[in-house]
C-alpha atoms as a PDB file:
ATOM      1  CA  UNK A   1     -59.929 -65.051 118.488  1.00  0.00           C
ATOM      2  CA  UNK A   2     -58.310 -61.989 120.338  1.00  0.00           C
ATOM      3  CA  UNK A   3     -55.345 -64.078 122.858  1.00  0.00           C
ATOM      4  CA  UNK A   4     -53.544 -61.299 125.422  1.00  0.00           C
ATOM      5  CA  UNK A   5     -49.710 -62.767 125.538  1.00  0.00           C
ATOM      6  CA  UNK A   6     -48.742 -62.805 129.265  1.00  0.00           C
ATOM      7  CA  UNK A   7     -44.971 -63.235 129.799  1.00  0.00           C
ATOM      8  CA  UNK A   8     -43.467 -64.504 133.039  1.00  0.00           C
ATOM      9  CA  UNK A   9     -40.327 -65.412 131.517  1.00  0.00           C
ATOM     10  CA  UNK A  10     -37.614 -65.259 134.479  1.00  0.00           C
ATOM     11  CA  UNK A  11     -39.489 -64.589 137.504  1.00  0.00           C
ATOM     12  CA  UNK A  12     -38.835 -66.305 140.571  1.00  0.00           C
ATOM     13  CA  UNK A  13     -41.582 -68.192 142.338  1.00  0.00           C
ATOM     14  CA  UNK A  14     -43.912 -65.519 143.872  1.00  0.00           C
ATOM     15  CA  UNK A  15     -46.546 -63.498 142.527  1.00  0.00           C
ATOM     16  CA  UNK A  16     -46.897 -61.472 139.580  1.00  0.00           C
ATOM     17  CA  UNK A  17     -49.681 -59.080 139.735  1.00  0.00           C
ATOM     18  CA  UNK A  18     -50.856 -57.024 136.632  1.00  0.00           C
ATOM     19  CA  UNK A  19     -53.944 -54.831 135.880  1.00  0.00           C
ATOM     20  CA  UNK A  20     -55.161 -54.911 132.303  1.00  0.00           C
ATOM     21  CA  UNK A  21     -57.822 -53.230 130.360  1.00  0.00           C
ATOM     22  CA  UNK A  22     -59.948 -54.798 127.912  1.00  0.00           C
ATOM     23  CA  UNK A  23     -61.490 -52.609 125.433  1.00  0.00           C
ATOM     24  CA  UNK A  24     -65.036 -52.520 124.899  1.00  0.00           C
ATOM     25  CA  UNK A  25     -65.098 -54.205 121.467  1.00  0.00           C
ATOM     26  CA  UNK A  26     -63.881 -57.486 123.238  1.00  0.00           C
ATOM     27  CA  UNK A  27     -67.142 -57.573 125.102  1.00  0.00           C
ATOM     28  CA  UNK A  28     -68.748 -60.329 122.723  1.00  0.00           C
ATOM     29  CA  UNK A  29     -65.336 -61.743 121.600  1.00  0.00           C
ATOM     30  CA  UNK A  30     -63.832 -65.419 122.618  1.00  0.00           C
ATOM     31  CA  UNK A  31     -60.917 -63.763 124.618  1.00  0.00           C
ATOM     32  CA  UNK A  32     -57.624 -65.768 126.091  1.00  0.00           C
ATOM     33  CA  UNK A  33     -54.666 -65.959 128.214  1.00  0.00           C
ATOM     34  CA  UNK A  34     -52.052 -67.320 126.309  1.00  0.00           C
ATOM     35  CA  UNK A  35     -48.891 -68.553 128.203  1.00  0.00           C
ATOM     36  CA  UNK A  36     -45.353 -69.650 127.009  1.00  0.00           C
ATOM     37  CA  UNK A  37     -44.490 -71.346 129.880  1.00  0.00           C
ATOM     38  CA  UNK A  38     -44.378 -70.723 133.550  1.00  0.00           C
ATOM     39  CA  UNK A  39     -41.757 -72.628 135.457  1.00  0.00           C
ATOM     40  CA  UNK A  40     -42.827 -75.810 137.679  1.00  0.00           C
ATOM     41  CA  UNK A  41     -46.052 -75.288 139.032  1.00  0.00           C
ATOM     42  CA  UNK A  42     -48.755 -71.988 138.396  1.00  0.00           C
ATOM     43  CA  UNK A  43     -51.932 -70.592 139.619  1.00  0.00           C
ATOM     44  CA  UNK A  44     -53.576 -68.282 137.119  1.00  0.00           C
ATOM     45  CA  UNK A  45     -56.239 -65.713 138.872  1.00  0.00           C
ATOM     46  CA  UNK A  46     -58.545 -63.139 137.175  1.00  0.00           C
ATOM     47  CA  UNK A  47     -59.990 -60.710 139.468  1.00  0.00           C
ATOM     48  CA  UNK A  48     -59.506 -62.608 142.487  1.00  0.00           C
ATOM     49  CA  UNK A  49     -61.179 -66.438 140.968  1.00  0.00           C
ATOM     50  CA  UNK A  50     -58.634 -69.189 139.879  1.00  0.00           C
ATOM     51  CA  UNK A  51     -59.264 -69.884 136.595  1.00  0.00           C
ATOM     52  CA  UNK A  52     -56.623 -72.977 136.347  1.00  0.00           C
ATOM     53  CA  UNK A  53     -53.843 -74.714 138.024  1.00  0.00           C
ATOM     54  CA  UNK A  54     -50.822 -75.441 134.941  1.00  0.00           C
ATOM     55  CA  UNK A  55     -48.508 -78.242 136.101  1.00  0.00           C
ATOM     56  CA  UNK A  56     -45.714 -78.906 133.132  1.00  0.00           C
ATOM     57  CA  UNK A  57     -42.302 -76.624 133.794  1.00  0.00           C
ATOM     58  CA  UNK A  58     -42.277 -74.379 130.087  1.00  0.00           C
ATOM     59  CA  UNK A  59     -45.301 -75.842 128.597  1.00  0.00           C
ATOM     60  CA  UNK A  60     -47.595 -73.665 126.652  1.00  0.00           C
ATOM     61  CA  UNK A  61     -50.812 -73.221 127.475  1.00  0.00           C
ATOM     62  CA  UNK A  62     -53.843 -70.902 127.249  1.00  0.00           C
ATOM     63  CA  UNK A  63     -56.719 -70.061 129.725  1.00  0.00           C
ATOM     64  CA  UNK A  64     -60.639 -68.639 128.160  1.00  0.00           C
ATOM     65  CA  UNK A  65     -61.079 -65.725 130.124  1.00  0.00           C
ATOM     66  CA  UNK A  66     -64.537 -65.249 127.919  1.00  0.00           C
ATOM     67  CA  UNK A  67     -67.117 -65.257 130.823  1.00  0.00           C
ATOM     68  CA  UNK A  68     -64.239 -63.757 133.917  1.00  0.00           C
ATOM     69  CA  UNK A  69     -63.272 -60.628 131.643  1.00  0.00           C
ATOM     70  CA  UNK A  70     -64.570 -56.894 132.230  1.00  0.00           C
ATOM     71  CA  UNK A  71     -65.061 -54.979 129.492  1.00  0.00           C
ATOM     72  CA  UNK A  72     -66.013 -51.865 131.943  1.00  0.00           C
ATOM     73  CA  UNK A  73     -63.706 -51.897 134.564  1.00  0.00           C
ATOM     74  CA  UNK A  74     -60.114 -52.721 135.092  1.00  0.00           C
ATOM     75  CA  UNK A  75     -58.811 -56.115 136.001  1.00  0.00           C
ATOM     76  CA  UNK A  76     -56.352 -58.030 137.951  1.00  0.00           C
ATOM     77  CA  UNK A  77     -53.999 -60.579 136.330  1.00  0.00           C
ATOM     78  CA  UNK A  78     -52.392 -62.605 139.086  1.00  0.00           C
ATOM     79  CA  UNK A  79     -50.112 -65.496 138.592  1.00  0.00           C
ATOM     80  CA  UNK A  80     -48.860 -67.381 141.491  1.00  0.00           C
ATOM     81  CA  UNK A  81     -45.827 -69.857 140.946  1.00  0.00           C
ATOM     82  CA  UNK A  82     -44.614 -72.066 143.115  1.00  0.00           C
END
């Protein structure tokens, strides 16, 4: 199970914005976000559709990005925290 590790570690609320590539080989894989923690309160976008709202301070927690991933095209990684 192929998990991408995002780190947010010290940001202040705002918006992180990141463009990642997924090779082709991931096209028929299970693929994840997994997160550390994200202070307080966090929005977690992939190409422009919320995939999840994470309430819980540094609380790990990971987000299927299976079905929202391209395998042919860039995409946009947004986190939002509040």
């Amino acid at each position: 199970m192929p998990i991408l590790p995002v780190t947010t570690a010290g940001l202040l609320p705002g918006i992180r914005k990141s463009s990642v590539r997924m090779p082709r080989r991931c096209r028929d894989k299970q693929l994840y976000l997994k997160f550390d923690g994200v202070n307080s309160l966090a929005d977690v976008y992939l190409n422009g559709e919320l995939l999840t709202t994470h309430k819980g301070g540094y609380s790990a927690f990971t987000v299927d990005i299976t079905d929202k991933v391209r395998t042919d095209a860039p995409n946009l990684l947004m986190v939002q925290r509040q």
